[in-house]
C-alpha atoms as a PDB file:
ATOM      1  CA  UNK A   1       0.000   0.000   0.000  1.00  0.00           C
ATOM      2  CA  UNK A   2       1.011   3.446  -0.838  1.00  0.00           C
ATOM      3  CA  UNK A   3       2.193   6.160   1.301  1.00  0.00           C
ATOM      4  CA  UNK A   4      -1.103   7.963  -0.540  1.00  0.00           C
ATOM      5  CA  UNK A   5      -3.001   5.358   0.329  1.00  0.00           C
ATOM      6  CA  UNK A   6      -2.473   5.178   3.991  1.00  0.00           C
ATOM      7  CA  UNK A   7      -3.180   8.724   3.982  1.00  0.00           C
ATOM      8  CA  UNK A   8      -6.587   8.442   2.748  1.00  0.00           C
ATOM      9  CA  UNK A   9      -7.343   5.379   4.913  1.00  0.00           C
ATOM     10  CA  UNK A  10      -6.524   6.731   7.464  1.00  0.00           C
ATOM     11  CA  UNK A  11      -8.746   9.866   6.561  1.00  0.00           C
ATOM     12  CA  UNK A  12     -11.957   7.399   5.928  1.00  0.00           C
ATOM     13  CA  UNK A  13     -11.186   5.906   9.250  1.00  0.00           C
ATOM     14  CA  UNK A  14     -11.057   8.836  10.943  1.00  0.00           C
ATOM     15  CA  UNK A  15     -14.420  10.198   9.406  1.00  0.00           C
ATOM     16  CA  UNK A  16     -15.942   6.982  10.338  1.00  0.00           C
ATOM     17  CA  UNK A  17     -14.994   7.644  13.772  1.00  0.00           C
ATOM     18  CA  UNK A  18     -16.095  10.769  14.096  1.00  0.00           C
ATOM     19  CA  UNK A  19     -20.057  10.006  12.689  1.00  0.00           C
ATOM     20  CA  UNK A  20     -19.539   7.193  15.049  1.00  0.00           C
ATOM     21  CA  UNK A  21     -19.159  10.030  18.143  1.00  0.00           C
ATOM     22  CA  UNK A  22     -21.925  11.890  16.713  1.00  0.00           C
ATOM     23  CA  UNK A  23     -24.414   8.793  16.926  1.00  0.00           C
ATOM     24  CA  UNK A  24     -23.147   7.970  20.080  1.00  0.00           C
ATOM     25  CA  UNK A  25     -23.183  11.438  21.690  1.00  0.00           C
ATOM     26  CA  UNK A  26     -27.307  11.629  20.123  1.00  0.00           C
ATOM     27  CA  UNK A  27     -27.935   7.855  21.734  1.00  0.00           C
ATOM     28  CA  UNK A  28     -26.753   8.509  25.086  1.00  0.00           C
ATOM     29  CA  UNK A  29     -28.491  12.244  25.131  1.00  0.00           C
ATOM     30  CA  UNK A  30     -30.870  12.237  28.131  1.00  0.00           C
ATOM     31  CA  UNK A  31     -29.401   9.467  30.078  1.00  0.00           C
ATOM     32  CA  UNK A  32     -28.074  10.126  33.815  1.00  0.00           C
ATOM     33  CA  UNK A  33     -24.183   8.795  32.858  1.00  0.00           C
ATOM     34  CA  UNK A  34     -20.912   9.272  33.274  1.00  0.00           C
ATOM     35  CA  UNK A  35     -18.749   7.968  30.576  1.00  0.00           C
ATOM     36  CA  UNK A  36     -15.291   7.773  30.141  1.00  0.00           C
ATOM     37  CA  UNK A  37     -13.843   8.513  26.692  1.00  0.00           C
ATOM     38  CA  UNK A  38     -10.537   6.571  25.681  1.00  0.00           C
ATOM     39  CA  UNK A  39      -7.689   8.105  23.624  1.00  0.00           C
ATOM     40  CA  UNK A  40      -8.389   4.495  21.586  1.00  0.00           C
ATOM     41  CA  UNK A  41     -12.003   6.163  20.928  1.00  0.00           C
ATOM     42  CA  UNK A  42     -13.356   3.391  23.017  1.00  0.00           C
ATOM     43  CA  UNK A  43     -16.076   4.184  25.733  1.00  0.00           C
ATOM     44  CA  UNK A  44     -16.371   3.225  29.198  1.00  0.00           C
ATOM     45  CA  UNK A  45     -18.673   3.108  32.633  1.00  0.00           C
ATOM     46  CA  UNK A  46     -17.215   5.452  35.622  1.00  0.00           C
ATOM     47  CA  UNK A  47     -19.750   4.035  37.589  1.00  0.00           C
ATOM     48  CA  UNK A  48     -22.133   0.261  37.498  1.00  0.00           C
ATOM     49  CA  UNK A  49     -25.374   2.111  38.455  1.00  0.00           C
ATOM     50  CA  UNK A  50     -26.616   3.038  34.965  1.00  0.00           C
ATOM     51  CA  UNK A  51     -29.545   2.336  32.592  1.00  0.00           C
ATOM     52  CA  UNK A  52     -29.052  -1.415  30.864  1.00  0.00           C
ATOM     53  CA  UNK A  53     -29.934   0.863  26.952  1.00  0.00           C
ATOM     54  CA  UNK A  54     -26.668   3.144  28.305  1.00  0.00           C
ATOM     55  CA  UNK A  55     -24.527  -0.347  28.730  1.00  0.00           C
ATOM     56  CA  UNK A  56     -25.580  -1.548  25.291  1.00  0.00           C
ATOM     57  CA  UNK A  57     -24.710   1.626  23.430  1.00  0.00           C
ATOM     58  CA  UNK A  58     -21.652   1.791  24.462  1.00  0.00           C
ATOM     59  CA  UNK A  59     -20.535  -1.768  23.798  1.00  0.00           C
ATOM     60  CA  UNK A  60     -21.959  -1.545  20.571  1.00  0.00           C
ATOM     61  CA  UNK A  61     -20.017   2.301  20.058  1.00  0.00           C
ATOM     62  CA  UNK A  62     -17.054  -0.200  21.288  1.00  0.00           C
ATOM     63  CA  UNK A  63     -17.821  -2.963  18.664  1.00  0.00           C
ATOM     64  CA  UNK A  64     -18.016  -0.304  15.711  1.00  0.00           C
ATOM     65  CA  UNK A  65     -14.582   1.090  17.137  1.00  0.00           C
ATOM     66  CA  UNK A  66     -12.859  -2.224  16.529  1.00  0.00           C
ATOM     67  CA  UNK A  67     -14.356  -2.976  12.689  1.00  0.00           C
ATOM     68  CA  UNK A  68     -13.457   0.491  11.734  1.00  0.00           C
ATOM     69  CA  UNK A  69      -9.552  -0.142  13.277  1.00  0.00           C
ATOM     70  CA  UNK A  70      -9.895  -2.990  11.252  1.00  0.00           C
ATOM     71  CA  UNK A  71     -11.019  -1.773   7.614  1.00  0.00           C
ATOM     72  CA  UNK A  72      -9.413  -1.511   4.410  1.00  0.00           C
ATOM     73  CA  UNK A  73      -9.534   0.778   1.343  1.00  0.00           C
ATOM     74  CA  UNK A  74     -11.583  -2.038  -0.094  1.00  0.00           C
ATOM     75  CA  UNK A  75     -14.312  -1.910   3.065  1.00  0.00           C
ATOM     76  CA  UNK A  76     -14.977   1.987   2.223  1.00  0.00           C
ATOM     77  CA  UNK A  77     -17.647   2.687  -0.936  1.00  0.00           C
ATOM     78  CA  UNK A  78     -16.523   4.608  -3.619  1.00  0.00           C
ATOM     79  CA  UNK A  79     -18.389   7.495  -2.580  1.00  0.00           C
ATOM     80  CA  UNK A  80     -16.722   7.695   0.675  1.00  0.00           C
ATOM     81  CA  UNK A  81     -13.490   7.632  -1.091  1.00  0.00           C
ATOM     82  CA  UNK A  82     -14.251  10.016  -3.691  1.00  0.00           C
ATOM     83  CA  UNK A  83     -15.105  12.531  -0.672  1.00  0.00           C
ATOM     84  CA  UNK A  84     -12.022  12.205   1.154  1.00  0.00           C
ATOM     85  CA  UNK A  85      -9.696  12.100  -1.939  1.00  0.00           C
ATOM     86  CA  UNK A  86     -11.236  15.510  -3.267  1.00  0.00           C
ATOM     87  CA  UNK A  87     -10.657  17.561  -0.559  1.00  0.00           C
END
């Protein structure tokens, strides 16, 4: 893989990432929580006395972490791509 093409994957991944923040910022909204925010984008529980819908969106933020670490150029659609590479 190119030097170019780590560039842009990285770029994809870290858009993916960031919508990723937005959804989970929206899901939790409303919820009595504290939540701990990793420098691995990974989400934790400061405390065991929360709601059981808090608990699942965060190991499913946690999940979607992980498959985007994971992804390719190839996992991205072309429109994604085309986004990142023309700016």
């Amino acid at each position: 893989m190119s030097t170019e093409d780590e560039k842009i994957l990285e770029k994809l991944k870290a858009n993916k990432i960031d919508k990723l923040e937005e959804k989970l910022d929206h899901n939790i909204r409303g919820y009595d929580h504290l939540i701990e925010y990793k420098d691995d984008h990974k989400c934790g529980l400061r405390t065991d006395w929360v709601d059981e819908n808090i608990q699942i969106v965060i190991d499913q933020h946690n999940i979607e972490i992980e498959k985007v670490k994971k992804m390719t150029l190839i996992d991205f659609s072309m429109n994604e791509i085309k986004q990142v590479t023309e700016t």
